[in-house]
C-alpha atoms as a PDB file:
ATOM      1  CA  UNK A   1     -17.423 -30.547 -59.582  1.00  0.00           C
ATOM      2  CA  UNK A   2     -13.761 -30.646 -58.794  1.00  0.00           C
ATOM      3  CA  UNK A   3     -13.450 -33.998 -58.011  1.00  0.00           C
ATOM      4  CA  UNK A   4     -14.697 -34.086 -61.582  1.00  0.00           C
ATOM      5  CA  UNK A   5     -12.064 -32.127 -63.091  1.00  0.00           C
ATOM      6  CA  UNK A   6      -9.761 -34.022 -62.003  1.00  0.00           C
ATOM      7  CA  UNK A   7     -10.702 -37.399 -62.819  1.00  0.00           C
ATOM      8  CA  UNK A   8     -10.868 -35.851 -66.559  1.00  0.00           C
ATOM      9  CA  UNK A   9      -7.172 -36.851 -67.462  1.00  0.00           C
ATOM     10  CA  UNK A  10      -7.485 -35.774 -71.214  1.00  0.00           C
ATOM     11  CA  UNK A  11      -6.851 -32.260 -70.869  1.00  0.00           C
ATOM     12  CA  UNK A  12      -2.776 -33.222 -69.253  1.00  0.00           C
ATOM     13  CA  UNK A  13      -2.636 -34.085 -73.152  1.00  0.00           C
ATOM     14  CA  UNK A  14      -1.960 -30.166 -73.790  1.00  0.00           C
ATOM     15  CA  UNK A  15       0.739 -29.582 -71.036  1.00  0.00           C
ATOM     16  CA  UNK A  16       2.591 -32.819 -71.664  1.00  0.00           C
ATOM     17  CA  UNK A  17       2.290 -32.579 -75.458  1.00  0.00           C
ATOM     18  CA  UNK A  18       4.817 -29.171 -75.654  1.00  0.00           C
ATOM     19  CA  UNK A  19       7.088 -30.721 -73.443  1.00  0.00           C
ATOM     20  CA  UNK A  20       7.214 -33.720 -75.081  1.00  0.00           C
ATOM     21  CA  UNK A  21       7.762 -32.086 -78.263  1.00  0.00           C
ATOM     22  CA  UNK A  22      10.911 -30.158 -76.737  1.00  0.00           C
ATOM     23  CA  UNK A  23      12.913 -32.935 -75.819  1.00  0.00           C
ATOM     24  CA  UNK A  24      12.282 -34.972 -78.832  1.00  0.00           C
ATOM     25  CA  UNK A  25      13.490 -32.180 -81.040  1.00  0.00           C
ATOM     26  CA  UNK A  26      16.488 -30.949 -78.658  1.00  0.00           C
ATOM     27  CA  UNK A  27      17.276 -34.157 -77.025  1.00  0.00           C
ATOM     28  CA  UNK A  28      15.969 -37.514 -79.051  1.00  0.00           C
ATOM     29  CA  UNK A  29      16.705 -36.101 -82.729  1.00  0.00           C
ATOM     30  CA  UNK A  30      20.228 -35.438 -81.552  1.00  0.00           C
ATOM     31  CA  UNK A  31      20.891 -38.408 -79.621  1.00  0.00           C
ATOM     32  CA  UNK A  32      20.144 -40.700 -82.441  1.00  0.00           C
ATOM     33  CA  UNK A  33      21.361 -38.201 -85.783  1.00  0.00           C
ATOM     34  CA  UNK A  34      25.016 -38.338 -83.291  1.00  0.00           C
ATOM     35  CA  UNK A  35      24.619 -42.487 -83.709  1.00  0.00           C
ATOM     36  CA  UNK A  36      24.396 -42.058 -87.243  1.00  0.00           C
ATOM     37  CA  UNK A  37      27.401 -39.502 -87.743  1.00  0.00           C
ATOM     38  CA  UNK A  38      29.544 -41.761 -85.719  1.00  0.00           C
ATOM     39  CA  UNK A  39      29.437 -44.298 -88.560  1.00  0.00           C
ATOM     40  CA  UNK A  40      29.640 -41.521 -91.450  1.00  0.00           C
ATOM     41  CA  UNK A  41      32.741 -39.693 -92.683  1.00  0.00           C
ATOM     42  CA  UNK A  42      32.143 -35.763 -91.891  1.00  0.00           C
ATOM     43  CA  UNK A  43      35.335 -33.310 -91.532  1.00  0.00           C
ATOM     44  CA  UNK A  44      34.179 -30.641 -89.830  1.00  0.00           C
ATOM     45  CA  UNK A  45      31.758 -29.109 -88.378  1.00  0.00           C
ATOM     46  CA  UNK A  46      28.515 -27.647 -90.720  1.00  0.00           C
ATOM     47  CA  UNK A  47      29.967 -30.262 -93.659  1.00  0.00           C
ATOM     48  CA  UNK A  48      27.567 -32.355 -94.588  1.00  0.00           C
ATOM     49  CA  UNK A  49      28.834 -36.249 -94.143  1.00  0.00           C
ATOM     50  CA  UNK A  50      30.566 -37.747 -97.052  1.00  0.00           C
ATOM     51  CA  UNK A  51      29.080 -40.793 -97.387  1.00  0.00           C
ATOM     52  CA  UNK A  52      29.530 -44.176 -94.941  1.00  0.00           C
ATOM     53  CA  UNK A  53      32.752 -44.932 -93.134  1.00  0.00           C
ATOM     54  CA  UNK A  54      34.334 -47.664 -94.985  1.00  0.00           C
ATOM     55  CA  UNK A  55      33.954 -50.039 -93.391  1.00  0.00           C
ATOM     56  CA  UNK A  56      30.666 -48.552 -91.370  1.00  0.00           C
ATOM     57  CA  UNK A  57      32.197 -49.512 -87.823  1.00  0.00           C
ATOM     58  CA  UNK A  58      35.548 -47.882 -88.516  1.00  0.00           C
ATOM     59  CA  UNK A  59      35.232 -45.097 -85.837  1.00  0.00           C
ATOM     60  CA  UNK A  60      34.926 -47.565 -83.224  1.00  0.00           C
ATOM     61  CA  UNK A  61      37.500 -49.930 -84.125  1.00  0.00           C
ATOM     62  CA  UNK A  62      39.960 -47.034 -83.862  1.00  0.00           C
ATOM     63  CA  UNK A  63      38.896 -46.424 -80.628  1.00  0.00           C
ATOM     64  CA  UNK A  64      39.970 -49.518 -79.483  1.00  0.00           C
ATOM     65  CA  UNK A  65      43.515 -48.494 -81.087  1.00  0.00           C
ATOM     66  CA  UNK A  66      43.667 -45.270 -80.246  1.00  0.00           C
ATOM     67  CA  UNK A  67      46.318 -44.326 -77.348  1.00  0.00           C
ATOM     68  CA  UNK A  68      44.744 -40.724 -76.159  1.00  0.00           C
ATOM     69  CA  UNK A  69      41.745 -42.600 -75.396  1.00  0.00           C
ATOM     70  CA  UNK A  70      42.611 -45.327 -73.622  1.00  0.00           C
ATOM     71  CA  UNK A  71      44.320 -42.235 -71.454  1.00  0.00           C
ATOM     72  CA  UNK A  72      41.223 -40.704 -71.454  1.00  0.00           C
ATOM     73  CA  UNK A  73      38.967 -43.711 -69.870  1.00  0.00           C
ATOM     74  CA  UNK A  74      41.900 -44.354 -67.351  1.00  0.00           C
ATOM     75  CA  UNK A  75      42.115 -40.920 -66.607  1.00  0.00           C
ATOM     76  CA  UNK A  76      37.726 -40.921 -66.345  1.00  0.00           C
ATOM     77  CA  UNK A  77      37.758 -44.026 -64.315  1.00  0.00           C
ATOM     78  CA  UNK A  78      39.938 -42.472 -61.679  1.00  0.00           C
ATOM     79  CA  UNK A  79      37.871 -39.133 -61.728  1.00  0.00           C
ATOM     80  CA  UNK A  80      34.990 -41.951 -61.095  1.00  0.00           C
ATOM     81  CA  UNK A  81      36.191 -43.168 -57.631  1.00  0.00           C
ATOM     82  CA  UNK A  82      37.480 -39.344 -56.971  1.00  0.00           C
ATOM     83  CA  UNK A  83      33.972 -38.000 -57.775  1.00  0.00           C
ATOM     84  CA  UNK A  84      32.179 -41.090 -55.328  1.00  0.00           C
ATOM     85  CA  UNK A  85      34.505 -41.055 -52.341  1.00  0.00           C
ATOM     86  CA  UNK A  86      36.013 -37.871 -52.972  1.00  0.00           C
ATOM     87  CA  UNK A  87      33.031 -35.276 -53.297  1.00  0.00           C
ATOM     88  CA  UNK A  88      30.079 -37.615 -52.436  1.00  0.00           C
ATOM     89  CA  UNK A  89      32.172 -38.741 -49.235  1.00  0.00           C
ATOM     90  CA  UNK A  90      33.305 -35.623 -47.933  1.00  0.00           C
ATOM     91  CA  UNK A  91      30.067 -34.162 -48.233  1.00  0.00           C
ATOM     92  CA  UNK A  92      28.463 -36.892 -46.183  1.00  0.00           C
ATOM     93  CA  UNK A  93      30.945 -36.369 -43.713  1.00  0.00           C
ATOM     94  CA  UNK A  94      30.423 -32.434 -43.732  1.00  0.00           C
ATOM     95  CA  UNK A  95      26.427 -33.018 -43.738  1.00  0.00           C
ATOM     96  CA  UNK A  96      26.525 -35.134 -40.861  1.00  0.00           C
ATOM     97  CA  UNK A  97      28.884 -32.971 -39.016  1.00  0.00           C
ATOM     98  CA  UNK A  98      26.940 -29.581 -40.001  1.00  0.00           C
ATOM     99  CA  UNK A  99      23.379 -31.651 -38.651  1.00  0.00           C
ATOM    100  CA  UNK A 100      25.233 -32.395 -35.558  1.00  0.00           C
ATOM    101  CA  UNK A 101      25.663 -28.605 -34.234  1.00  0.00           C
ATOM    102  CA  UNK A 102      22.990 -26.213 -33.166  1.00  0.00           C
ATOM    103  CA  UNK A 103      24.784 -22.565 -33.813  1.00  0.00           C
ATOM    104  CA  UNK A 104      26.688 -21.506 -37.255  1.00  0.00           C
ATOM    105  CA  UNK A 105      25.013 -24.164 -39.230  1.00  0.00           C
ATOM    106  CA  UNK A 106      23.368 -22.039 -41.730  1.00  0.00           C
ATOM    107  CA  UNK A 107      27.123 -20.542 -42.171  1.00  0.00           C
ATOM    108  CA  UNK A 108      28.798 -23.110 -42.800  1.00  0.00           C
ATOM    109  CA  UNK A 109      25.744 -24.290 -45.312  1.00  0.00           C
ATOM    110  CA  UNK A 110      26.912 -21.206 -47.283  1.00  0.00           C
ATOM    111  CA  UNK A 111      30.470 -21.662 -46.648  1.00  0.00           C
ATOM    112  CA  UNK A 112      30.507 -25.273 -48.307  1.00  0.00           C
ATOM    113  CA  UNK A 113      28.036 -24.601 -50.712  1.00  0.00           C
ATOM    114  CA  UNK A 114      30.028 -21.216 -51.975  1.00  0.00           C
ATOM    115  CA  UNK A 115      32.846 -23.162 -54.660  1.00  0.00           C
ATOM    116  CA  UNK A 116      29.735 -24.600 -56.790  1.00  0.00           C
ATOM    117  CA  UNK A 117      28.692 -20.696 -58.033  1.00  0.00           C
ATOM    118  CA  UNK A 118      32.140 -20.256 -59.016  1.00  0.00           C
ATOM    119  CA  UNK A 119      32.023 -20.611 -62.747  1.00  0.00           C
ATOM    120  CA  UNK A 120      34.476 -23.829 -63.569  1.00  0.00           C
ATOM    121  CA  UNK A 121      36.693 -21.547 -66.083  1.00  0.00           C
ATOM    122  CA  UNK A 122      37.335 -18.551 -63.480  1.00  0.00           C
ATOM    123  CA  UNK A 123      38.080 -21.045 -60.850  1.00  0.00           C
ATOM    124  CA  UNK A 124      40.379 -22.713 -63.402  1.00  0.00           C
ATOM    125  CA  UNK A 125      42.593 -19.590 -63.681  1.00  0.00           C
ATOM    126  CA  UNK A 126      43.018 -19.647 -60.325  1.00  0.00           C
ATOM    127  CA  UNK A 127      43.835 -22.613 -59.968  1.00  0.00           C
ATOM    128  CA  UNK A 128      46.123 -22.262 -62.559  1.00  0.00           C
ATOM    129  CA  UNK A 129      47.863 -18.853 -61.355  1.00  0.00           C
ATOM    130  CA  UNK A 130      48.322 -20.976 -57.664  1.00  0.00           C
ATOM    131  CA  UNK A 131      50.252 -24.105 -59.613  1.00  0.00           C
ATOM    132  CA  UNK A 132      52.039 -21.632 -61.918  1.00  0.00           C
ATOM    133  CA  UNK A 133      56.028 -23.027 -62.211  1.00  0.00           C
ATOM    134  CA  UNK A 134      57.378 -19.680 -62.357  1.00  0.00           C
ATOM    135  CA  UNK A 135      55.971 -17.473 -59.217  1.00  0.00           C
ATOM    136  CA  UNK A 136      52.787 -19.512 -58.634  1.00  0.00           C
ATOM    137  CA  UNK A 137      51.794 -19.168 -54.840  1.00  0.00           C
ATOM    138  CA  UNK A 138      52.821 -22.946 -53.966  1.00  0.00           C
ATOM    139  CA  UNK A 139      56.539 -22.515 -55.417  1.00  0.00           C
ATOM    140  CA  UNK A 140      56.071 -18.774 -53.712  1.00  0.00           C
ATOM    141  CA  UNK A 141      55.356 -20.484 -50.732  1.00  0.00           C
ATOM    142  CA  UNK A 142      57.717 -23.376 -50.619  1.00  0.00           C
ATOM    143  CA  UNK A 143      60.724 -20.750 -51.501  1.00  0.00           C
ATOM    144  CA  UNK A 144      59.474 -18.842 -48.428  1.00  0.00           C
ATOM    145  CA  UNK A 145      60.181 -22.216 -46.571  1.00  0.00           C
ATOM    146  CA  UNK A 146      63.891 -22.392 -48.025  1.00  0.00           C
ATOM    147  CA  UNK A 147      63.036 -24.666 -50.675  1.00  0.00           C
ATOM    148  CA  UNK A 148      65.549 -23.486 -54.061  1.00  0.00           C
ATOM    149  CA  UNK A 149      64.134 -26.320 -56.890  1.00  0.00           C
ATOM    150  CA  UNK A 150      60.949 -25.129 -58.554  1.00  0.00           C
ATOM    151  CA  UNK A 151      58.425 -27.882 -58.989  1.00  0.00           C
ATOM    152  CA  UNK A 152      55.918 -27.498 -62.189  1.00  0.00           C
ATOM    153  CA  UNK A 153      52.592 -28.781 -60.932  1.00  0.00           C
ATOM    154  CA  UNK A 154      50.947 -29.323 -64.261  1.00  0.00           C
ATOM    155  CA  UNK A 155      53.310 -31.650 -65.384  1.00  0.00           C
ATOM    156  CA  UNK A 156      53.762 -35.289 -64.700  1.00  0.00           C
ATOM    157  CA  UNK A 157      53.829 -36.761 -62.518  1.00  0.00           C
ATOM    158  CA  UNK A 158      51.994 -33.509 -60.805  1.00  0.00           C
ATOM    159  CA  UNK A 159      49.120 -33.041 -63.300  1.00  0.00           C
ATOM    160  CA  UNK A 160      46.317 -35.276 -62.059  1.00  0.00           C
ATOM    161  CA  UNK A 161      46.540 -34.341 -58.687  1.00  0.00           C
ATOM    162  CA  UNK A 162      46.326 -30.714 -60.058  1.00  0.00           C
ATOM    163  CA  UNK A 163      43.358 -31.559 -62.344  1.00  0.00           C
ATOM    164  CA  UNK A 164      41.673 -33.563 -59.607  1.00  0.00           C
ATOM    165  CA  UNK A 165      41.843 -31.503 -56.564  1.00  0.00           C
ATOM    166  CA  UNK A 166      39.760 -28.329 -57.732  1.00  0.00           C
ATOM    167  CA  UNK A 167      37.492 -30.927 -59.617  1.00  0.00           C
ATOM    168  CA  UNK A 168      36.414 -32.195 -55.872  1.00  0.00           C
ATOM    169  CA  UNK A 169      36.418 -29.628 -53.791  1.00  0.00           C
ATOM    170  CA  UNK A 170      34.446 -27.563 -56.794  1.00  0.00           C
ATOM    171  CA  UNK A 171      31.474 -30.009 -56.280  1.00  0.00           C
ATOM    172  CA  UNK A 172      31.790 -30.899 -52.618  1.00  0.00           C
ATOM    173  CA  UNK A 173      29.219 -28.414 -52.150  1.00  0.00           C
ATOM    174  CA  UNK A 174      26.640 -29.787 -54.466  1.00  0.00           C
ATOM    175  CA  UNK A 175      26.173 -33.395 -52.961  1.00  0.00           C
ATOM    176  CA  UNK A 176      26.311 -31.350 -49.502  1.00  0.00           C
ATOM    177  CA  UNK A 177      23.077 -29.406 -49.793  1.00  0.00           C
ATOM    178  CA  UNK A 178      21.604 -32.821 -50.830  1.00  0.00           C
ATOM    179  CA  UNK A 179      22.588 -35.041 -48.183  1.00  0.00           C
ATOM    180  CA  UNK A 180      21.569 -31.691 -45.576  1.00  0.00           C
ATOM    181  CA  UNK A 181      18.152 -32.029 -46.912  1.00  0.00           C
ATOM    182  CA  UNK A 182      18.221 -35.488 -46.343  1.00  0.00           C
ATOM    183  CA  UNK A 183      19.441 -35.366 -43.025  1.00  0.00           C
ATOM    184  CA  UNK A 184      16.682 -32.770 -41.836  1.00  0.00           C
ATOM    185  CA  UNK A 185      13.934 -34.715 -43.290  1.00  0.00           C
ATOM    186  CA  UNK A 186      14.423 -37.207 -40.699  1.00  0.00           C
ATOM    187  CA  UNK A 187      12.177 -36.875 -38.074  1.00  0.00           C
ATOM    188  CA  UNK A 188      14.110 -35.361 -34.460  1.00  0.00           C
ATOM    189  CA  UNK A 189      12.259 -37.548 -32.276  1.00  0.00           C
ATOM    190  CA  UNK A 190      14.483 -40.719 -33.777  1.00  0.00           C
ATOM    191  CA  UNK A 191      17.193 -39.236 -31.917  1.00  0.00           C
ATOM    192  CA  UNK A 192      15.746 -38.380 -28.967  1.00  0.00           C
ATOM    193  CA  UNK A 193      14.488 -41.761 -28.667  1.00  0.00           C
ATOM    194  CA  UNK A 194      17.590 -43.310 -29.327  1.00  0.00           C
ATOM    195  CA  UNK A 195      19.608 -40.801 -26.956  1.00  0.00           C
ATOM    196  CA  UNK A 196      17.287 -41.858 -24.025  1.00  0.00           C
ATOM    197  CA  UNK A 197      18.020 -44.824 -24.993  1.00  0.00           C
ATOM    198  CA  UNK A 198      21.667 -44.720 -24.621  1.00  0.00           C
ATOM    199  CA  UNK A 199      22.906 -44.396 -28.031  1.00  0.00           C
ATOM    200  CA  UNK A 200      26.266 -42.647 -28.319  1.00  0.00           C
ATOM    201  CA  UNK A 201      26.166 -40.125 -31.120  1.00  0.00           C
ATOM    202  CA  UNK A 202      28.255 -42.540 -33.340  1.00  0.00           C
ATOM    203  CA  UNK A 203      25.453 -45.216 -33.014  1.00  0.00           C
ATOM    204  CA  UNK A 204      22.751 -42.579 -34.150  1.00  0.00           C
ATOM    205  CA  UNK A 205      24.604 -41.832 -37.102  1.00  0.00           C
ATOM    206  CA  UNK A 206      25.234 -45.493 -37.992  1.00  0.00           C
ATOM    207  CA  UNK A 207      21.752 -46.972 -36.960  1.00  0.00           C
ATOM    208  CA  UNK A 208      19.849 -43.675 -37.913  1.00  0.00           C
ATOM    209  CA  UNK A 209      21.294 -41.347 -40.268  1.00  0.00           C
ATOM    210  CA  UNK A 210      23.252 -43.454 -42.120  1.00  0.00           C
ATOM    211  CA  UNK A 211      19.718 -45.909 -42.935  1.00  0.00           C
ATOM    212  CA  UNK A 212      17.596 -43.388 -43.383  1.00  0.00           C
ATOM    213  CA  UNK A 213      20.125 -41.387 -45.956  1.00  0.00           C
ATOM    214  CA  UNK A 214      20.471 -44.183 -47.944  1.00  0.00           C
ATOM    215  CA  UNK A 215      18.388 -43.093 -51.094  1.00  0.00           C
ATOM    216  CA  UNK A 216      20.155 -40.509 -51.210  1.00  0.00           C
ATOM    217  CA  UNK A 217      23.353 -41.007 -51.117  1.00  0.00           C
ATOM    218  CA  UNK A 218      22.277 -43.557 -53.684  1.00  0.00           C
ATOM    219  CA  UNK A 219      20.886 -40.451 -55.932  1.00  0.00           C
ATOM    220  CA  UNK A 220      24.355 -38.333 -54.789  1.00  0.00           C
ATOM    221  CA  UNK A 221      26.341 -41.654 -56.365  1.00  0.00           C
ATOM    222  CA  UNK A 222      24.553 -41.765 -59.705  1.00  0.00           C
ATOM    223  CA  UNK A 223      24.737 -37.984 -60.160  1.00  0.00           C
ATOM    224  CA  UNK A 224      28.935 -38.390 -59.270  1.00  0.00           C
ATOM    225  CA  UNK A 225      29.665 -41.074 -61.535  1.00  0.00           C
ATOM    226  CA  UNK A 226      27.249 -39.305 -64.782  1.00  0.00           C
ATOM    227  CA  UNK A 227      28.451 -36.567 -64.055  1.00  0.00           C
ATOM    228  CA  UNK A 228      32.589 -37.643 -63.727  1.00  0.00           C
ATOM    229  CA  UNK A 229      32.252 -39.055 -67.617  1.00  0.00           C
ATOM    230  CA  UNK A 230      30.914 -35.864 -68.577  1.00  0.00           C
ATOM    231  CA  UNK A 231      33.118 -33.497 -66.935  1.00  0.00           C
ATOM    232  CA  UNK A 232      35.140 -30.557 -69.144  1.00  0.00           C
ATOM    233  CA  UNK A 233      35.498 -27.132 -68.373  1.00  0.00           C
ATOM    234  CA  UNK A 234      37.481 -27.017 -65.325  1.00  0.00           C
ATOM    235  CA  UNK A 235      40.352 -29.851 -66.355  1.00  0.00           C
ATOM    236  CA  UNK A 236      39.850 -28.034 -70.072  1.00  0.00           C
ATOM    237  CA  UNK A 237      40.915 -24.804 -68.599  1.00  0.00           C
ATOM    238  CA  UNK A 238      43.875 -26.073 -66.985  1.00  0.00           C
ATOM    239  CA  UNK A 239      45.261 -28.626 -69.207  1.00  0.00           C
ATOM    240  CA  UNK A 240      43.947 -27.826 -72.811  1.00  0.00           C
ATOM    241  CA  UNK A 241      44.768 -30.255 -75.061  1.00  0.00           C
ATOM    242  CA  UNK A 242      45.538 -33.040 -72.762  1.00  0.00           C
ATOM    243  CA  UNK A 243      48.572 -31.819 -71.969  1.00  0.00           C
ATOM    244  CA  UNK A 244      50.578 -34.285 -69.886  1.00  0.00           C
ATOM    245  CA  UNK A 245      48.456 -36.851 -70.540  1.00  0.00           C
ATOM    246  CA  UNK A 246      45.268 -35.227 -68.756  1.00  0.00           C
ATOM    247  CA  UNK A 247      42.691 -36.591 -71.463  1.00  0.00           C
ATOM    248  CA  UNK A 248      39.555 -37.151 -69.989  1.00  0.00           C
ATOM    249  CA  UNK A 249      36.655 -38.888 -72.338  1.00  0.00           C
ATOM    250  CA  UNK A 250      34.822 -35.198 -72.224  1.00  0.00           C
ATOM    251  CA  UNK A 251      37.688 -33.231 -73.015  1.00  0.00           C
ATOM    252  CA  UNK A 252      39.103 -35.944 -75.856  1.00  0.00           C
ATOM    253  CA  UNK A 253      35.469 -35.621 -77.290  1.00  0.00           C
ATOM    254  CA  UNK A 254      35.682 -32.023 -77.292  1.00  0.00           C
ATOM    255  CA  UNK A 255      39.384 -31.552 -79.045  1.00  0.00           C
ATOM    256  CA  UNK A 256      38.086 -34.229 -82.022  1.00  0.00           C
ATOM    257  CA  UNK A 257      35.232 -32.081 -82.058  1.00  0.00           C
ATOM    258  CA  UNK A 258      36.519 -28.175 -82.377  1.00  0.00           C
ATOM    259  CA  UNK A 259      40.772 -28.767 -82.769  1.00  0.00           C
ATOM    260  CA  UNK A 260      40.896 -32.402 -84.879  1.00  0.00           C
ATOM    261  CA  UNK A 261      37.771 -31.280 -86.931  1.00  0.00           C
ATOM    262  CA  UNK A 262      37.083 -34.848 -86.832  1.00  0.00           C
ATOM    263  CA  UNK A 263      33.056 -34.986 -86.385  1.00  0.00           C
ATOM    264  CA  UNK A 264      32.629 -38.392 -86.684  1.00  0.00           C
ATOM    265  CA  UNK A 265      35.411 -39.874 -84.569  1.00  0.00           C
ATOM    266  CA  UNK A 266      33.800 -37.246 -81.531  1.00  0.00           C
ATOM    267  CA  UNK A 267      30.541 -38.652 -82.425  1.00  0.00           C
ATOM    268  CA  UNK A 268      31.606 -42.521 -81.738  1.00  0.00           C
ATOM    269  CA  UNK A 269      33.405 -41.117 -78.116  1.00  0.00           C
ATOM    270  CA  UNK A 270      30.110 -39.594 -77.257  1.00  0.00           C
ATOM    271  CA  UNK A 271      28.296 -42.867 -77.952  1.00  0.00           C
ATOM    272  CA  UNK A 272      30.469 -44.303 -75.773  1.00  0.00           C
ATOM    273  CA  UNK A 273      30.180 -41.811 -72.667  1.00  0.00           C
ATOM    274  CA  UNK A 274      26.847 -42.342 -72.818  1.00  0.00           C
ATOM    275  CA  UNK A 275      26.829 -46.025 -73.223  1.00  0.00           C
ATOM    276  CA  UNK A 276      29.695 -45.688 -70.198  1.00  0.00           C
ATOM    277  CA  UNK A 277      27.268 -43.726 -68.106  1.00  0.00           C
ATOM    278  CA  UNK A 278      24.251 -46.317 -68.670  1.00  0.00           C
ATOM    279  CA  UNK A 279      25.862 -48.760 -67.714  1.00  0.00           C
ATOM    280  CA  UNK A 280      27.870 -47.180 -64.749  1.00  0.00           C
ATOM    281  CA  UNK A 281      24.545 -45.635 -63.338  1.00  0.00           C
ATOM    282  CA  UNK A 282      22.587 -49.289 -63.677  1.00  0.00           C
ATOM    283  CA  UNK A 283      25.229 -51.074 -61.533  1.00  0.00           C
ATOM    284  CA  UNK A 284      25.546 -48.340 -58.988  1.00  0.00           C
ATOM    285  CA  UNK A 285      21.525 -48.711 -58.499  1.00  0.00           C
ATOM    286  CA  UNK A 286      21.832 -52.724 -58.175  1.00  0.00           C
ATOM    287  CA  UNK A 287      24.532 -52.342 -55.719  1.00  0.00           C
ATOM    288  CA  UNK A 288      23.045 -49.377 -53.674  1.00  0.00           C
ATOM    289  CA  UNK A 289      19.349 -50.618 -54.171  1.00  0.00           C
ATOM    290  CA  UNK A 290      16.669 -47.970 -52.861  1.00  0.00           C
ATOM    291  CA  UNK A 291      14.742 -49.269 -50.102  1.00  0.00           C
ATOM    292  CA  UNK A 292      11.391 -48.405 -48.202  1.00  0.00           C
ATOM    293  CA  UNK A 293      11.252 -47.335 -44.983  1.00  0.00           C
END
């Protein structure tokens, strides 16, 4: 009888079918209606478009003109290889380190992990009150240490450092708990093996670890470079309006959106973050192919 039931496949019809209908309405619909208002005219947002963009493909060739967003994707590609090596690298490191010791690890689990609950905005003003020019807690400090010239972090050529710092250590925690669980799915008796062996505990991590972990970090890589086109909040909180030339392709897309009331232009930048990110996350899976073990 239950071997029955479940050869009967019809009935996933009903649980799929809701789902299904979800993202087509909240996720498809949007997707493509956003193509479409990228080659409209629309001023604002609620205003219906006012016809076709003259010519249709107008959007786009001013975003091959268009200054801010060249800043932008420079400013995005560099977040890229700070996202990768930055968070996705020091969390490896910190996983591997955290597997290696037998007391405190669940500590410092929680201690790494902590920075991702943080909403991005809170964290923002703090980051924001510690790189203030006047009184902020690094010129505080470096007056303490006799310095008399006050240096304004959030300007040039300051400001990326400043944007990028918090960005990585925000999400350190993220790709941690990921590679941690990756680590401790690998079976103990590898290492014993390979410690009666002789193996140093370098060699484990390089010819065990490291091999095994590979999926994942491959997952961790993908998730880093989606997720560096689409960041906002934090670098919007401390550099609104691309101040200092801190445009990022998510925060550009947002000030066309709700400060340029320019709908359509923001439409044609989104098409192209997620054109950027299909692209991106196709060649990071041919170069970091998953593999069967």
């Amino acid at each position: 009888m239950t071997a029955h039931i479940y050869k009967n496949k019809k009935p996933i019809i009903f649980f799929l079918a809701p789902a299904f209908a979800f993202i087509i309405v909240f996720l498809y619909y949007p997707f493509i209606q956003n193509i479409i208002n990228s080659f409209q005219e629309i001023s604002g947002l609620g205003s219906a478009a006012k016809g076709w963009q003259d010519p249709w493909y107008s959007n786009y060739t001013t975003l091959v003109k268009d200054e801010n967003m060249q800043i932008a994707l420079k400013n995005t590609l560099i977040m890229l290889f700070v996202t990768v090596f930055g968070q996705v690298g020091i969390a490896l490191l910190l996983s591997i380190l955290t597997d290696r010791i037998s007391h405190g690890a669940k500590f410092f689990r929680v201690v790494y992990f902590f920075p991702i609950v943080i909403s991005a905005t809170a964290l923002g003003l703090l980051i924001w009150l510690i790189v203030l020019y006047d009184k902020g807690m690094l010129n505080q400090l470096r007056e303490f240490f006799g310095a008399t010239d006050l240096i304004d972090f959030k300007r040039k050529p300051y400001a990326l450092f400043t944007m990028f710092i918090p960005v990585m250590w925000q999400y350190v925690g993220f790709y941690f708990i990921i590679l941690v669980t990756g680590l401790n799915n690998i079976s103990s008796e590898l290492y014993e093996a390979a410690a009666i062996d002789g193996a140093t505990p370098y060699q484990q991590v390089k010819y065990i670890s490291l091999p095994l972990l590979r999926n994942v970090i491959c997952t961790c890589v993908v998730l880093a470079v989606t997720g560096s086109l689409k960041v906002f909040d934090l670098p919007w909180t401390l550099f609104p309006k691309g101040m200092s030339d801190t445009w990022l392709t998510g925060t550009y897309m947002y000030y066309q959106v709700f400060n340029a009331n320019n709908v359509d232009y923001s439409s044609a930048i989104a098409v192209v973050i997620v054109i950027l990110g299909v692209v991106l996350s196709k060649l990071v899976n041919t170069i970091f192919k998953e593999k069967e073990y």
